[in-house]
PDB file of N, CA and C in Angstrom:
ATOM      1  N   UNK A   1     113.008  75.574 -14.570  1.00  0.00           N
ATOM      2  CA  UNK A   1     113.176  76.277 -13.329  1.00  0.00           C
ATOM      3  C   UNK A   1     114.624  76.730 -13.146  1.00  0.00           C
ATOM      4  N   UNK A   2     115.460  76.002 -13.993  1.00  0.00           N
ATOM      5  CA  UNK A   2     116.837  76.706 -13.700  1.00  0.00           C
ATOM      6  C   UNK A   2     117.108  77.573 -14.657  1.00  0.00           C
ATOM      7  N   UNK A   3     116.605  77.796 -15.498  1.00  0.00           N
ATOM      8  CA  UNK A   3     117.149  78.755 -16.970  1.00  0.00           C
ATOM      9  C   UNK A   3     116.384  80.108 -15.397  1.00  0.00           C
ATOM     10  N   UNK A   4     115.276  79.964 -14.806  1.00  0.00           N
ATOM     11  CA  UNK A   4     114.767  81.289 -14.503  1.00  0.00           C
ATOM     12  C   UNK A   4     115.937  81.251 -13.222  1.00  0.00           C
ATOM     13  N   UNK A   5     116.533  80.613 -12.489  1.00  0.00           N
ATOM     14  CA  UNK A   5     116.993  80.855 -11.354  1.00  0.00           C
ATOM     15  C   UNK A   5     118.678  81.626 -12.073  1.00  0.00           C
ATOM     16  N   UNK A   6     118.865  80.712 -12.832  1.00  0.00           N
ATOM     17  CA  UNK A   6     120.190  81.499 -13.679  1.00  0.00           C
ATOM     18  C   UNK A   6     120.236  82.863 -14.418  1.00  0.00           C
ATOM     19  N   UNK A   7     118.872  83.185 -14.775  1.00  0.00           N
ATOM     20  CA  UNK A   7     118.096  84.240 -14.799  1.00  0.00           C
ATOM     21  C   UNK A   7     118.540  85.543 -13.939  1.00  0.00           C
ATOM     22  N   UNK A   8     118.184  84.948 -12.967  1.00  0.00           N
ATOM     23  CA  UNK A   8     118.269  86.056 -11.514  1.00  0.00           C
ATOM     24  C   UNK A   8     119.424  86.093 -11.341  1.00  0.00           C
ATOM     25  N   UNK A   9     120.442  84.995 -11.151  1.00  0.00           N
ATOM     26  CA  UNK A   9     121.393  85.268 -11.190  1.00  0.00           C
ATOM     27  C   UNK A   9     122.522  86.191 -11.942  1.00  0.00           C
ATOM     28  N   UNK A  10     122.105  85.971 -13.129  1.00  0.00           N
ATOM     29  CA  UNK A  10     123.221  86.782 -14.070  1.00  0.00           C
ATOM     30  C   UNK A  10     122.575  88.472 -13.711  1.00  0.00           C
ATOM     31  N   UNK A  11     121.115  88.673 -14.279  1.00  0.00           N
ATOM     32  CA  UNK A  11     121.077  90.036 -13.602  1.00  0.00           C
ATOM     33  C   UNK A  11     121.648  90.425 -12.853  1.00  0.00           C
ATOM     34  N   UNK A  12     121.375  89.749 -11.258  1.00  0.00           N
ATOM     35  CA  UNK A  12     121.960  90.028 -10.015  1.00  0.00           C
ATOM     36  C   UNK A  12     123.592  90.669 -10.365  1.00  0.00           C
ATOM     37  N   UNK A  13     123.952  89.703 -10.883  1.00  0.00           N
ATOM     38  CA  UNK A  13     125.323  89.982 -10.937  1.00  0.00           C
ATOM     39  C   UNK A  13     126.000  91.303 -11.998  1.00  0.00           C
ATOM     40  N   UNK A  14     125.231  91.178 -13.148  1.00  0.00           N
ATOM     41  CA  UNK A  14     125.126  92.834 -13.852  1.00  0.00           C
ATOM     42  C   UNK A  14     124.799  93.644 -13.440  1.00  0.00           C
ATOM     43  N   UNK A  15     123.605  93.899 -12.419  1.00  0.00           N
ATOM     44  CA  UNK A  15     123.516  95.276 -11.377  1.00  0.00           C
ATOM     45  C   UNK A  15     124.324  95.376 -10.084  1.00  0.00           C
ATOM     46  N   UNK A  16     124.575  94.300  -9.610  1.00  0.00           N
ATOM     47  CA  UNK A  16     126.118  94.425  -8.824  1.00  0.00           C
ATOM     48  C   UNK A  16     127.459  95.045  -9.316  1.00  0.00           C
ATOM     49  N   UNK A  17     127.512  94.695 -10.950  1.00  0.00           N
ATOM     50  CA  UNK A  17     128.936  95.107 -11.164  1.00  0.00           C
ATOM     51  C   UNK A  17     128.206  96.851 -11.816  1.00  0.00           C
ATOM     52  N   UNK A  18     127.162  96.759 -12.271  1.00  0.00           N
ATOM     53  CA  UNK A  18     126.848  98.305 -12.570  1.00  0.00           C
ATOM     54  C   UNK A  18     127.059  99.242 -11.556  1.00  0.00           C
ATOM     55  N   UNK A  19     126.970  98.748 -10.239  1.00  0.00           N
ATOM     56  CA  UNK A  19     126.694  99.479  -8.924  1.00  0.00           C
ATOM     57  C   UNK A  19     128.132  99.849  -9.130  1.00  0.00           C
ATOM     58  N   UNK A  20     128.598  99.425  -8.737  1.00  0.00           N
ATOM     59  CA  UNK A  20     130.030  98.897  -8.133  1.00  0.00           C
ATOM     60  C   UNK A  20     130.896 100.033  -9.274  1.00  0.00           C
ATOM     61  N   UNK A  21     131.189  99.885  -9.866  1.00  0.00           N
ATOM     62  CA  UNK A  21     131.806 100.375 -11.278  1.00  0.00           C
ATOM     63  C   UNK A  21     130.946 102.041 -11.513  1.00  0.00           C
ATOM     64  N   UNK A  22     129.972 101.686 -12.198  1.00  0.00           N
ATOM     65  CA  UNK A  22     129.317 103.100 -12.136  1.00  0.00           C
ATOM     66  C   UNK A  22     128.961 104.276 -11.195  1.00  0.00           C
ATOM     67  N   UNK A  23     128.741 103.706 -10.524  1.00  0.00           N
ATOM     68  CA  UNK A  23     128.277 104.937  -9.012  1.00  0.00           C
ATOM     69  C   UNK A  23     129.508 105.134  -8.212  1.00  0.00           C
ATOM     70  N   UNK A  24     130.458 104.815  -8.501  1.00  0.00           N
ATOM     71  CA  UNK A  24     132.096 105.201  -8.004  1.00  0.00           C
ATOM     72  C   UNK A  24     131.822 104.980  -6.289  1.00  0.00           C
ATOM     73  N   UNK A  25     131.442 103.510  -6.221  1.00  0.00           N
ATOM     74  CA  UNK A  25     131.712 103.128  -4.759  1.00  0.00           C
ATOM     75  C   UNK A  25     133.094 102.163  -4.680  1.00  0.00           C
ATOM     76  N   UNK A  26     133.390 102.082  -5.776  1.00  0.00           N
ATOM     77  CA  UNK A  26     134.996 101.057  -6.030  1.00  0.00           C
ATOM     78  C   UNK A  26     134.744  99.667  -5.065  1.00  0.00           C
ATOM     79  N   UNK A  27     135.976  99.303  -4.517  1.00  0.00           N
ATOM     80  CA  UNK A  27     136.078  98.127  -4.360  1.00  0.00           C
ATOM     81  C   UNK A  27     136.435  98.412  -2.307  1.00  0.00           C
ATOM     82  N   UNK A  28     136.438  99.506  -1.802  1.00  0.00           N
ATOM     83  CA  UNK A  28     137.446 100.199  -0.858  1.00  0.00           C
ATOM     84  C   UNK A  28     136.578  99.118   0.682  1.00  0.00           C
ATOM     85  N   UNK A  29     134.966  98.480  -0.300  1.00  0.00           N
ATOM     86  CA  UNK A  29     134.850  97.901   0.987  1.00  0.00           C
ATOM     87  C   UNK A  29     134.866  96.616   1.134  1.00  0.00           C
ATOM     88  N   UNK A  30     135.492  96.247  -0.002  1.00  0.00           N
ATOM     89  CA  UNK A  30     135.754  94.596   0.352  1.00  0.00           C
ATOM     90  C   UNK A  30     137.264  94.297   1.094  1.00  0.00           C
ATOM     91  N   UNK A  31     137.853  95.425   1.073  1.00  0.00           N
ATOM     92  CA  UNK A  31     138.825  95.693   1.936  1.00  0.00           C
ATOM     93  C   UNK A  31     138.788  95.744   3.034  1.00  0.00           C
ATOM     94  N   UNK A  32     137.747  96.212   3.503  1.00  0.00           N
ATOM     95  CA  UNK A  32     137.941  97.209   4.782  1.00  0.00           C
ATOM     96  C   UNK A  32     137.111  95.640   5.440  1.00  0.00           C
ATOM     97  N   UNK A  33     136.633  94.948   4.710  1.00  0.00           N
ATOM     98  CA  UNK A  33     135.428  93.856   5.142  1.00  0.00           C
ATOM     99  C   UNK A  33     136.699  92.508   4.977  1.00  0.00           C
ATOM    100  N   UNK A  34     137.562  91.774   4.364  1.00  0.00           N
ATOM    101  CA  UNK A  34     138.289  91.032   4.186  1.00  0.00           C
ATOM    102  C   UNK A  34     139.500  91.777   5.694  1.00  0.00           C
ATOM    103  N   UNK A  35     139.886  93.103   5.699  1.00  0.00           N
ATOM    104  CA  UNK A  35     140.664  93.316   7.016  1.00  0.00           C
ATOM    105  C   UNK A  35     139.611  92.990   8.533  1.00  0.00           C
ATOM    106  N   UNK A  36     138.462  93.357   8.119  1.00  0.00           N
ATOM    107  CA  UNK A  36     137.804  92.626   9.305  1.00  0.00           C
ATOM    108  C   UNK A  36     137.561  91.045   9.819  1.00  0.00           C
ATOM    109  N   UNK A  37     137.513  90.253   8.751  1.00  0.00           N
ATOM    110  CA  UNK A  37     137.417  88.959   9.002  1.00  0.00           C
ATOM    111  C   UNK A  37     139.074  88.563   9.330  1.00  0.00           C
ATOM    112  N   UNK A  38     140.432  88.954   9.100  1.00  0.00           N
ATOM    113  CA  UNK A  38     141.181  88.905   9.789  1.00  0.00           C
ATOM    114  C   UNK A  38     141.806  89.191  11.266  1.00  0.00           C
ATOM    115  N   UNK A  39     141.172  90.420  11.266  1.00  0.00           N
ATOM    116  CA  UNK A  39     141.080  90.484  12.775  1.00  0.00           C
ATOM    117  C   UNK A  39     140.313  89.796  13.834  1.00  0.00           C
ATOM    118  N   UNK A  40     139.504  89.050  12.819  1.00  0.00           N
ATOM    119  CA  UNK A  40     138.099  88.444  13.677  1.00  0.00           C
ATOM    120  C   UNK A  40     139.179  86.879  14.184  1.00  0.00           C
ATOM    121  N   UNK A  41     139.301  86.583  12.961  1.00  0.00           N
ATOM    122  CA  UNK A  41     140.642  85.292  12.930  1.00  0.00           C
ATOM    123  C   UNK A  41     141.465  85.570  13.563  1.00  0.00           C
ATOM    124  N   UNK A  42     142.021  86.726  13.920  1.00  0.00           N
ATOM    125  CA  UNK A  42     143.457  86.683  14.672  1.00  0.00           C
ATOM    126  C   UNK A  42     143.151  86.933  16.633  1.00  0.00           C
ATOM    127  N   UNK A  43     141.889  87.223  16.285  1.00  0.00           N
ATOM    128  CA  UNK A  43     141.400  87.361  17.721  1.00  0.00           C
ATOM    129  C   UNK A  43     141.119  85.730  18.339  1.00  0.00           C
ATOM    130  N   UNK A  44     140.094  84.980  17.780  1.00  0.00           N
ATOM    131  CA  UNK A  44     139.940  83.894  17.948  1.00  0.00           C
ATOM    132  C   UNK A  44     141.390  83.212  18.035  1.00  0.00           C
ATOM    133  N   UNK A  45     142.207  83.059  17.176  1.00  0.00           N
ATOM    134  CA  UNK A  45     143.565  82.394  17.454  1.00  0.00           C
ATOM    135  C   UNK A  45     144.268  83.140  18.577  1.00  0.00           C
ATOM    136  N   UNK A  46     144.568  83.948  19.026  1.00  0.00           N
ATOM    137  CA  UNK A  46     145.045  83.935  20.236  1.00  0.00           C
ATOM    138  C   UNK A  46     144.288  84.024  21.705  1.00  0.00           C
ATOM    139  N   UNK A  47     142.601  83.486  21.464  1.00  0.00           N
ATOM    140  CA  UNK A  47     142.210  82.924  22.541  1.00  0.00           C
ATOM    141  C   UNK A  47     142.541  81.590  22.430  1.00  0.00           C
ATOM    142  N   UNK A  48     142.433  80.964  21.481  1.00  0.00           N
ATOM    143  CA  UNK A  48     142.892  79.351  21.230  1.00  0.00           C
ATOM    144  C   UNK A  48     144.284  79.093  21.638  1.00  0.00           C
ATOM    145  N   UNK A  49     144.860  79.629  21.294  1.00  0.00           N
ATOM    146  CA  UNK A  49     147.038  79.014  21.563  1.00  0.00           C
ATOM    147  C   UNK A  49     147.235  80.517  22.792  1.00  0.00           C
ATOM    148  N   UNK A  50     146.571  81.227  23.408  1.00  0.00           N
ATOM    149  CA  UNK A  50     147.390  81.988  24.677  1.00  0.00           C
ATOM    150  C   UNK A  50     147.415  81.055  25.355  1.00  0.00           C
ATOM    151  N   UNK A  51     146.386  80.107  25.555  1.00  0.00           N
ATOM    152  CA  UNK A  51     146.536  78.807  27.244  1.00  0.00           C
ATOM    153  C   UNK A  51     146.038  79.977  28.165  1.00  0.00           C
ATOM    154  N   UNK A  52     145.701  80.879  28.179  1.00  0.00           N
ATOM    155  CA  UNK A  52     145.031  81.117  29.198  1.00  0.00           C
ATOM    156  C   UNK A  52     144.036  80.193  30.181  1.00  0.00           C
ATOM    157  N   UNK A  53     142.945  79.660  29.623  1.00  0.00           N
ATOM    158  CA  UNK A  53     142.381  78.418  30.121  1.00  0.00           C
ATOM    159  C   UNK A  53     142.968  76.978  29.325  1.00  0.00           C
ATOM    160  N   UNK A  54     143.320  76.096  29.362  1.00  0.00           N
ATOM    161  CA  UNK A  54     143.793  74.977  28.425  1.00  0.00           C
ATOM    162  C   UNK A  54     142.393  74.405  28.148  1.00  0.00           C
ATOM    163  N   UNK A  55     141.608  74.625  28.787  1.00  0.00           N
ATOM    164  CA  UNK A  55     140.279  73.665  28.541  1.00  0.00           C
ATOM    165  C   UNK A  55     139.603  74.128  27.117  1.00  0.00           C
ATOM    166  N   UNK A  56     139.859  75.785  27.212  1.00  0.00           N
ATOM    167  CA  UNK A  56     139.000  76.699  26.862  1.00  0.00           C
ATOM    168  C   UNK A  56     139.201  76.786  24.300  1.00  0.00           C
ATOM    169  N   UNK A  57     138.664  75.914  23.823  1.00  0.00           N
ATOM    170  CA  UNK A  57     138.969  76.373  22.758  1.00  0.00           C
ATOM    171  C   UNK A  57     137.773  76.949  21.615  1.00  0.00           C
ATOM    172  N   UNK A  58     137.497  77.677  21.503  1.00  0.00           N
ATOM    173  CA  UNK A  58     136.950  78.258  20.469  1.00  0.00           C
ATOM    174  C   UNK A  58     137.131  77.816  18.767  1.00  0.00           C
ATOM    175  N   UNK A  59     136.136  77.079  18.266  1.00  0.00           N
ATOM    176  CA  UNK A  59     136.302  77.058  16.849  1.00  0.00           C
ATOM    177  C   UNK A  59     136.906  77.840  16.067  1.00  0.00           C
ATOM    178  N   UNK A  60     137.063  77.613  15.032  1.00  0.00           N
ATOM    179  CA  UNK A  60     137.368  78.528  13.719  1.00  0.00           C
ATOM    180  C   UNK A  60     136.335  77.993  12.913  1.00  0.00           C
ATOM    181  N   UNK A  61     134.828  78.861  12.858  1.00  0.00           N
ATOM    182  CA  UNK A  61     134.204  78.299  11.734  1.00  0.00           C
ATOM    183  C   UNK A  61     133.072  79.514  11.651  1.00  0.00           C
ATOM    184  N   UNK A  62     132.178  79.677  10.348  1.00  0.00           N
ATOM    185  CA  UNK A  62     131.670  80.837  10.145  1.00  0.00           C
ATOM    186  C   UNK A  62     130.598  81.564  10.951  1.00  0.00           C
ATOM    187  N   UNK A  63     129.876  80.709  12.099  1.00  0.00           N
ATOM    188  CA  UNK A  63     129.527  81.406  13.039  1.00  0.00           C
ATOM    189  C   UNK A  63     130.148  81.965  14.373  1.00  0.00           C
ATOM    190  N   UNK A  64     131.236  81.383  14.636  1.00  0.00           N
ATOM    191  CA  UNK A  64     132.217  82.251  15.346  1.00  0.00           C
ATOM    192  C   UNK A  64     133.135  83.318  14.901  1.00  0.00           C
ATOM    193  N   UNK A  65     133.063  83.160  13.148  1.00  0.00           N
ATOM    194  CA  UNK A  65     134.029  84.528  13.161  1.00  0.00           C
ATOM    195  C   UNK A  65     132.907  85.779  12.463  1.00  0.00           C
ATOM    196  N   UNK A  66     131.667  84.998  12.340  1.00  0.00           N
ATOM    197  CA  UNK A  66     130.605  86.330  12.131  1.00  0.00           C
ATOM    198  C   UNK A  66     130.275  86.998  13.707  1.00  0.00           C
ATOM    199  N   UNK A  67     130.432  86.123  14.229  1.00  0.00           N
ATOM    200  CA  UNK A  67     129.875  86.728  16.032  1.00  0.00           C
ATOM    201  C   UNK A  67     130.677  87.784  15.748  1.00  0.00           C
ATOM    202  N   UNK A  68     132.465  87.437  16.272  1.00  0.00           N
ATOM    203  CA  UNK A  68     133.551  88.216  16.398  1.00  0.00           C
ATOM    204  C   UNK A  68     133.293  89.453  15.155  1.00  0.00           C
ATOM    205  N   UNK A  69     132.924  89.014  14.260  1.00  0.00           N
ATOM    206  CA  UNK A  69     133.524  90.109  13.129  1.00  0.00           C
ATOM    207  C   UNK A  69     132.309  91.453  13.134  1.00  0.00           C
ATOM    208  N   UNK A  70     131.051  90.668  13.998  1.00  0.00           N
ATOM    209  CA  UNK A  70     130.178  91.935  14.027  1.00  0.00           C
ATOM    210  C   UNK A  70     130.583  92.533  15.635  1.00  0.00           C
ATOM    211  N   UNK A  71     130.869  91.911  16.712  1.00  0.00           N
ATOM    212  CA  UNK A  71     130.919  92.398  18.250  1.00  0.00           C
ATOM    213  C   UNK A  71     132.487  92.940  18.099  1.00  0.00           C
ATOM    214  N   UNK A  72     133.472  92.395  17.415  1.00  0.00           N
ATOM    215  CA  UNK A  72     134.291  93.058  17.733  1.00  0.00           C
ATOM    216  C   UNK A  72     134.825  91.849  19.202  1.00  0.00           C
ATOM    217  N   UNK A  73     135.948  92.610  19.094  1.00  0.00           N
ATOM    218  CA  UNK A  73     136.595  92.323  20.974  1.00  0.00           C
ATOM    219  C   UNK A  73     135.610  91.612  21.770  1.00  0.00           C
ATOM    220  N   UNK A  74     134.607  92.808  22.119  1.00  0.00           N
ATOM    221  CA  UNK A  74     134.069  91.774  22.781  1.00  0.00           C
ATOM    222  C   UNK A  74     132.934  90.647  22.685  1.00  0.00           C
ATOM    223  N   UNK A  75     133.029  89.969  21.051  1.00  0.00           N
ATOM    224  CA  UNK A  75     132.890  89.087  20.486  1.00  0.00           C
ATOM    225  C   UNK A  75     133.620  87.858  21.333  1.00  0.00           C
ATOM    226  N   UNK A  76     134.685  88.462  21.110  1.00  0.00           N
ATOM    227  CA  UNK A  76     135.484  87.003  21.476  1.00  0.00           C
ATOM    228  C   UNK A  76     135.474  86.562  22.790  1.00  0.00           C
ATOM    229  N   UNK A  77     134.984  87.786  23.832  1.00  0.00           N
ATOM    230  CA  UNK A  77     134.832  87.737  25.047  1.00  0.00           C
ATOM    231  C   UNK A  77     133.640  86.894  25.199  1.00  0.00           C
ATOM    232  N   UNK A  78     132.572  87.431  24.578  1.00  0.00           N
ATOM    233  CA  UNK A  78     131.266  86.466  24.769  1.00  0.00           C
ATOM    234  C   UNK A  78     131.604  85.172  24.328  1.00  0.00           C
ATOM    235  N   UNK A  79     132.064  84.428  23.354  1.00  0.00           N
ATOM    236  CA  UNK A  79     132.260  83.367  23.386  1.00  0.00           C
ATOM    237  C   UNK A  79     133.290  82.749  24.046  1.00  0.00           C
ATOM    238  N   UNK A  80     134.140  83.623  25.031  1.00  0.00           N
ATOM    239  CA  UNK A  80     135.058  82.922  25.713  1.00  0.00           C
ATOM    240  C   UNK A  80     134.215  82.454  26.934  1.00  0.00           C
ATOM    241  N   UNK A  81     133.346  83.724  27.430  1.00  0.00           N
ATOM    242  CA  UNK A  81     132.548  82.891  28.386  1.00  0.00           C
ATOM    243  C   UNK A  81     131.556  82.227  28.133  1.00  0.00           C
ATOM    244  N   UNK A  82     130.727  81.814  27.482  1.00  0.00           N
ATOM    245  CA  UNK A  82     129.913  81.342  26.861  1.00  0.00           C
ATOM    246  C   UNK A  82     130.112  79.450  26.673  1.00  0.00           C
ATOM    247  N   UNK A  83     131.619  79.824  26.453  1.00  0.00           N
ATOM    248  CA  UNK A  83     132.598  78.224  26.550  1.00  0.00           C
ATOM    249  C   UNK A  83     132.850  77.703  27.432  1.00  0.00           C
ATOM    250  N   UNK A  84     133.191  78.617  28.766  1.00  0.00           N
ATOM    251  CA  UNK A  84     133.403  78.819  29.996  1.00  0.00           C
ATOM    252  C   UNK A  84     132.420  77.879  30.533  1.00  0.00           C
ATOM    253  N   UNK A  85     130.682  79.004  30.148  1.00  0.00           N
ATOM    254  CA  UNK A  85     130.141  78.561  31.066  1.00  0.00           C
ATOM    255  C   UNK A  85     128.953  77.306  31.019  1.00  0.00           C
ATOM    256  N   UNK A  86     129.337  76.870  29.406  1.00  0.00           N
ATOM    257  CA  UNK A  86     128.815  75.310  29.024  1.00  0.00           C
ATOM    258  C   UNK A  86     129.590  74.375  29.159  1.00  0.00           C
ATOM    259  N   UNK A  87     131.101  74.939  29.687  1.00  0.00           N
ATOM    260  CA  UNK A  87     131.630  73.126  30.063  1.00  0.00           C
ATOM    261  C   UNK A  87     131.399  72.848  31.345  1.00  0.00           C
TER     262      UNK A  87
END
């Protein structure tokens, strides 16, 4: 069962790099996707250390920075109140 799961895997990963390489989509969106999860991070950290609320802290962990990294701004808003309004 693992020779077939390693199977899928290596394909997977040869038509990923065929994609990628051959059809001239380059690399331009793991960029644009790695600058988003920073902004997602830099949003969350300055709801955490502004002190706006002292009570108020927001994780750093992968369902808070997928919220943020798909809503955007007001990602961080929903989970500011959201924190708000479960304590």
């Amino acid at each position: 069962m693992k020779t077939i799961w390693l199977g899928v895997l290596l394909f997977s990963a040869v038509m990923l790099l065929y994609v990628t390489i051959f059809k001239k989509i380059g690399f331009a969106w793991v960029n644009k996707f790695m600058f988003h999860i920073v902004l997602a991070a830099l949003g969350l950290y300055i709801v955490n250390y502004s002190g706006i609320l002292a009570s108020v802290y927001i994780p750093l962990n992968p369902v808070t920075l997928s919220t943020v990294f798909i809503l955007g701004l007001p990602g961080v808003a929903l989970l500011f109140a959201l924190k708000i309004m479960l304590i």
